[in-house]
Protein backbone atom coordinates (compact mmCIF):
# COMPACT_ATOMS: atom_id res chain seq x y z
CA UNK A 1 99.36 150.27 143.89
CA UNK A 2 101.91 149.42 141.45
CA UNK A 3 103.34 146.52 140.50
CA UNK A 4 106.74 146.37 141.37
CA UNK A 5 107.86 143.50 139.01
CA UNK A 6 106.80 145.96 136.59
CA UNK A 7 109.25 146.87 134.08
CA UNK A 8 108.84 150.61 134.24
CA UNK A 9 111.73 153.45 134.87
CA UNK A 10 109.99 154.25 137.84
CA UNK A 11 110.66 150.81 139.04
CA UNK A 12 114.07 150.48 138.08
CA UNK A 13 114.98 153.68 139.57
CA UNK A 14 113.22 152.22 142.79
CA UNK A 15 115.72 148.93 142.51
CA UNK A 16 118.31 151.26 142.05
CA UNK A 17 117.70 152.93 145.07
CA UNK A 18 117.21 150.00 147.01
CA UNK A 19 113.82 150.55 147.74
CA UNK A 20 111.95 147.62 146.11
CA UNK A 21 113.45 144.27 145.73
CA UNK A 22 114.92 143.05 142.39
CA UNK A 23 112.96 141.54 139.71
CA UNK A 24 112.54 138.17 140.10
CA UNK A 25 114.24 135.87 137.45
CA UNK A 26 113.05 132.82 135.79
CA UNK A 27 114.32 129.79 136.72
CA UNK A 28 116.82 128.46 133.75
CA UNK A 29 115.97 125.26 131.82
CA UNK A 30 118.72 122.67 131.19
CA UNK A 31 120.01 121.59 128.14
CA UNK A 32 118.87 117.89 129.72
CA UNK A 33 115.45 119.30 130.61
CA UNK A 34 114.84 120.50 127.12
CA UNK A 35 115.63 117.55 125.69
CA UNK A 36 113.01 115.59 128.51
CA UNK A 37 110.52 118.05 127.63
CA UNK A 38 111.08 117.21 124.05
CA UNK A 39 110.94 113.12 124.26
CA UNK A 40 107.60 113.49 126.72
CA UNK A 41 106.18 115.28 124.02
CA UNK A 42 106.76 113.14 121.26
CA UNK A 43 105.54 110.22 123.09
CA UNK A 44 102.51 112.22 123.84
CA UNK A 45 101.89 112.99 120.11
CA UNK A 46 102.44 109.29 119.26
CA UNK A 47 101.16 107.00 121.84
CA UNK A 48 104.27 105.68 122.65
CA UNK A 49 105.45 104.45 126.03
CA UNK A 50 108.78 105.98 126.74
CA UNK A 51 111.73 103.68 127.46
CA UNK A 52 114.74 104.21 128.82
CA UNK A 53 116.97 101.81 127.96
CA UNK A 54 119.74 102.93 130.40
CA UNK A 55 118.10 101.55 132.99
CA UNK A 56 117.64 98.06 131.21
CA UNK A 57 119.41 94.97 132.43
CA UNK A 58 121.21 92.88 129.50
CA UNK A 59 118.90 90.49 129.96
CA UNK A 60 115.98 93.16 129.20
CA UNK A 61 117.74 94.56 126.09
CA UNK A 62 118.02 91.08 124.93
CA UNK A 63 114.06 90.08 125.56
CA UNK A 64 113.98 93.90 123.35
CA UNK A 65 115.84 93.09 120.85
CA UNK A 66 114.11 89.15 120.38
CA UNK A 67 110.77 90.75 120.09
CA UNK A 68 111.94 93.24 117.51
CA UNK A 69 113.07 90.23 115.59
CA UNK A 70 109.71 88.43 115.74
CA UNK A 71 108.27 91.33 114.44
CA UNK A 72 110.26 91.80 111.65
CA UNK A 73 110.09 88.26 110.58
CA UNK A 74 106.45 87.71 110.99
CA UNK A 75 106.11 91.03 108.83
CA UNK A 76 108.35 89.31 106.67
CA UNK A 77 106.58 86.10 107.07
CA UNK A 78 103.08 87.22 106.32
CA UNK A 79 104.30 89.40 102.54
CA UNK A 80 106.32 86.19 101.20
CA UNK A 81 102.92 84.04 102.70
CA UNK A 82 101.08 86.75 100.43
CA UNK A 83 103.18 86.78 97.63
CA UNK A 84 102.82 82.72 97.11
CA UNK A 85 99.23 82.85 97.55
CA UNK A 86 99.24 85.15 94.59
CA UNK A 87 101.81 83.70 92.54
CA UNK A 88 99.48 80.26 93.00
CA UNK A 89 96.78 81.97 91.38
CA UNK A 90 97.97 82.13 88.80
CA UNK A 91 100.26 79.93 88.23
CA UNK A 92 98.39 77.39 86.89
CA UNK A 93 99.80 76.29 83.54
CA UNK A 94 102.84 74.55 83.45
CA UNK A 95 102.63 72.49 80.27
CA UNK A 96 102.28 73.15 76.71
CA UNK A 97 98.78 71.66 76.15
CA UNK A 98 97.55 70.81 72.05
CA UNK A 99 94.69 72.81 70.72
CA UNK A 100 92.33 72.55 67.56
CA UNK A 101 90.78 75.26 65.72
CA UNK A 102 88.05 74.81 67.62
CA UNK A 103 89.62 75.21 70.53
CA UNK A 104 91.48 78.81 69.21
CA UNK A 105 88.78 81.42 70.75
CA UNK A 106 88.88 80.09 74.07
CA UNK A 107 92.57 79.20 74.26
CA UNK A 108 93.94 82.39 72.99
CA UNK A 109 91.92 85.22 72.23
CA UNK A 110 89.50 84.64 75.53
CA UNK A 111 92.86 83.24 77.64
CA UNK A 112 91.77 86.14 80.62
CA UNK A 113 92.74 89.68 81.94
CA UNK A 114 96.99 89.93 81.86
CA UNK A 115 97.64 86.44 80.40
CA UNK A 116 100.32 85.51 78.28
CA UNK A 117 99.52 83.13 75.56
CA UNK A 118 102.48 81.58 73.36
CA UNK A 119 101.27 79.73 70.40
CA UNK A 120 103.68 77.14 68.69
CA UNK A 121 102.24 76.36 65.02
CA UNK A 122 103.99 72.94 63.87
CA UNK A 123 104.00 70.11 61.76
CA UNK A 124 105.60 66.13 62.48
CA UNK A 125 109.23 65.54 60.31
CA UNK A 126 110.13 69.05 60.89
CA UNK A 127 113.33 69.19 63.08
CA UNK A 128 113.49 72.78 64.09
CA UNK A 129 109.68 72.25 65.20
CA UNK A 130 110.23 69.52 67.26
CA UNK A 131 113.76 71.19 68.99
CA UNK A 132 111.25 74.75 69.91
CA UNK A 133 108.65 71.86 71.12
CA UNK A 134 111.25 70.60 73.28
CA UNK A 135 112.53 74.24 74.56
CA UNK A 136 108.66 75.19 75.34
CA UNK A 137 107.75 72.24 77.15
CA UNK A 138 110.71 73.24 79.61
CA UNK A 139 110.10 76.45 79.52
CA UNK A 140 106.74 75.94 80.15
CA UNK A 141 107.57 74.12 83.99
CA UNK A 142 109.89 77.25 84.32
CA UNK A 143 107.09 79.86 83.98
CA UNK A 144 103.65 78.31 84.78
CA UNK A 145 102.01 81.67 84.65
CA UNK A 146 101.99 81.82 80.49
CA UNK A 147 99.77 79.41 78.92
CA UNK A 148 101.95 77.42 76.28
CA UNK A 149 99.94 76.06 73.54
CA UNK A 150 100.67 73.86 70.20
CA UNK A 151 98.59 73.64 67.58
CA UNK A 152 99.64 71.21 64.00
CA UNK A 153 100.00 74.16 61.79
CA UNK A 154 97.26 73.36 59.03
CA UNK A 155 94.86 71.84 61.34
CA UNK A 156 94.68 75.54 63.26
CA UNK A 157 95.22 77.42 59.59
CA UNK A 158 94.23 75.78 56.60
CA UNK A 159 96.33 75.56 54.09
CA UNK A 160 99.15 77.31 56.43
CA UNK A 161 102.73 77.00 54.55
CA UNK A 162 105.71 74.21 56.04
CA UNK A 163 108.23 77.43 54.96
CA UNK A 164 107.15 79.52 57.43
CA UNK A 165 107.17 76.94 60.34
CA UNK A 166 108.27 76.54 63.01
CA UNK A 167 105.63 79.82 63.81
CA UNK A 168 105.53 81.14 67.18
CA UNK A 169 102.48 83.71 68.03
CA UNK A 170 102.55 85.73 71.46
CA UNK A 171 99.28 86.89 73.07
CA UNK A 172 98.23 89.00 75.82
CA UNK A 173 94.68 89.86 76.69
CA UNK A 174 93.76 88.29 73.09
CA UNK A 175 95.57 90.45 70.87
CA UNK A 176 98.59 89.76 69.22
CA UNK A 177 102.19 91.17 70.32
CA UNK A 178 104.70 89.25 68.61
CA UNK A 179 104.60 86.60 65.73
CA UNK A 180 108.08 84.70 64.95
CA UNK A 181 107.78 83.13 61.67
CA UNK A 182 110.32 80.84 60.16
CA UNK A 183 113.22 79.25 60.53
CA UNK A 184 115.96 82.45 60.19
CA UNK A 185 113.55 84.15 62.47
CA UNK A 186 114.17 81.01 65.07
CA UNK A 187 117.56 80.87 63.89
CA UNK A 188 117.60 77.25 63.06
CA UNK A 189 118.69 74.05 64.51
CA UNK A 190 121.11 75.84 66.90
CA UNK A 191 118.56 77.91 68.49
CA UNK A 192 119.40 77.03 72.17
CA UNK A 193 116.51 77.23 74.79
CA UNK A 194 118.25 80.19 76.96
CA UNK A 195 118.16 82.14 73.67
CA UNK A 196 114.10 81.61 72.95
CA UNK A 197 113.46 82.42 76.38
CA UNK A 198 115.18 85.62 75.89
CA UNK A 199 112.61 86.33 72.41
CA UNK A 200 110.07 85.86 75.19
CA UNK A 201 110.98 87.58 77.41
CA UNK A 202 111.81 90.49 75.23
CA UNK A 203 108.40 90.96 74.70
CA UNK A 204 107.23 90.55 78.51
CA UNK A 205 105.54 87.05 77.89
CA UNK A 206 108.26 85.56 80.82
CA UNK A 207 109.56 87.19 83.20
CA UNK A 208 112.69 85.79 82.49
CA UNK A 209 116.59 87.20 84.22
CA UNK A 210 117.82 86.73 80.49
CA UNK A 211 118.55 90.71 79.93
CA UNK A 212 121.16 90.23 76.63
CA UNK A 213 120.87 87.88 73.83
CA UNK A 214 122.56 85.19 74.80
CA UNK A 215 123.54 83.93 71.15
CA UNK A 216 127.57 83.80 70.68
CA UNK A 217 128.69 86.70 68.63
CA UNK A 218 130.24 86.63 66.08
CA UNK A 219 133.70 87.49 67.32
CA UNK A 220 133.46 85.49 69.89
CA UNK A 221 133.13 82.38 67.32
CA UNK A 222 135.96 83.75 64.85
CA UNK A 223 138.20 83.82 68.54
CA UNK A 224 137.02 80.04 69.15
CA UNK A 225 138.16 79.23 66.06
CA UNK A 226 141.37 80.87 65.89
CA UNK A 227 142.16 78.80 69.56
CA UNK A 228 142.51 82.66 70.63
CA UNK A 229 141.44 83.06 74.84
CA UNK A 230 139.09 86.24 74.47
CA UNK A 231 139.48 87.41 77.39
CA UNK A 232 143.28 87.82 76.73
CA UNK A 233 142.73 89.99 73.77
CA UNK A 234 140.26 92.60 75.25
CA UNK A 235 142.66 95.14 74.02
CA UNK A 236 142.20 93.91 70.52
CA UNK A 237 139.44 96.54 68.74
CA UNK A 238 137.43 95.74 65.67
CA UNK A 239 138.81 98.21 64.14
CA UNK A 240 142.36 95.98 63.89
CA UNK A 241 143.49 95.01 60.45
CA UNK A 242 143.09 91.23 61.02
């Protein structure tokens, strides 16, 4: 026998005629439905528990919202926990300590894997040394992860030269990055201590916030002079005929 929800011309001229019943149609799915469906099966893909929140008290959204907090700070909690824990590591400096020849091998060149070494080569009765001995010892408390040495200059060199000091030599993983040699190169007795952390950190050996040389330029000085406010003459070019 044939199937009369068939889709056939025989059929439909059977509807027509009134002799078999019309085709049965499917039930229609809601726009709300669809989206149900939808929702069940994402929480069947991912494990989750559906809520629905619009039958939560203010009390319940509340509790909600509290435990979502707790969660987010204990995340936050347990990276900044991590993140000390590291930075302790290695951390462990601190101080500009005094080294010997002897001591040069293991101090510098065998310092460890991703340390920064900064060597200050001095002498006694030299001002500029003792000012950059002064701006590394602080410097040193503000970035205990680089090992800050000082070494008197021609007790780690023999026979090293008094023009060239104050020396600074900067290390990583024993080789050498960066030497600055001399007085111009240290730019004398007004070398200020924001300005030699900036040479450091130019070179990666602190990871100082210093991203511009912080030495006065010199228009800014020729303004000082003059009693001129700078920032009232922005509009003034170098390329005025002073």
């Amino acid at each position: 026998m044939q199937n009369p929800e068939e889709d056939t011309e025989w059929n439909d001229i059977l509807r027509a005629k009134g002799i078999i019943p019309e085709k049965k149609k499917d039930a229609e799915v809601t726009e709300e439905q669809l989206v149900q469906m939808l929702e069940n099966t994402i929480c069947e893909k991912t494990g989750k528990v559906q809520v629905n929140l619009e039958d939560k008290t203010l009390d319940e959204l509340d509790e909600l919202e509290d435990e979502e907090d707790e969660r987010i700070l204990l995340e936050y909690r347990n990276k900044r926990i991590a993140e000390i824990q590291e930075y302790a590591k290695k951390a462990k400096y601190g101080d500009v300590r005094e080294i010997s020849a002897q001591d040069y091998v293991l101090e510098v060149n065998q310092a460890g894997e991703d340390v920064w070494v900064v060597l200050h080569l001095y002498k006694s009765g030299i001002p500029l040394c003792t000012l950059v001995n002064q701006h590394l010892s602080s410097l040193a408390k503000k970035f205990p992860m680089t090992k800050f040495l000082k070494s008197i200059s021609n007790t780690c060199i023999p026979n090293y030269p008094d023009a060239n000091l104050p020396t600074i030599f900067i290390y990583k993983d024993g080789s050498m990055e960066k030497q600055l040699v001399g007085p111009i190169e240290l730019r004398g007795m007004k070398l200020t201590e924001p300005e030699l952390e900036w040479m450091l950190g130019k070179v990666g050996a602190v990871p100082t916030k210093i991203k511009n040389d912080p030495k006065p330029k010199v228009r800014d000085v020729l303004f000082a002079k003059l009693g001129v406010d700078k920032d009232c003459n922005d509009d003034l070019s170098d390329d005025n005929d002073w």
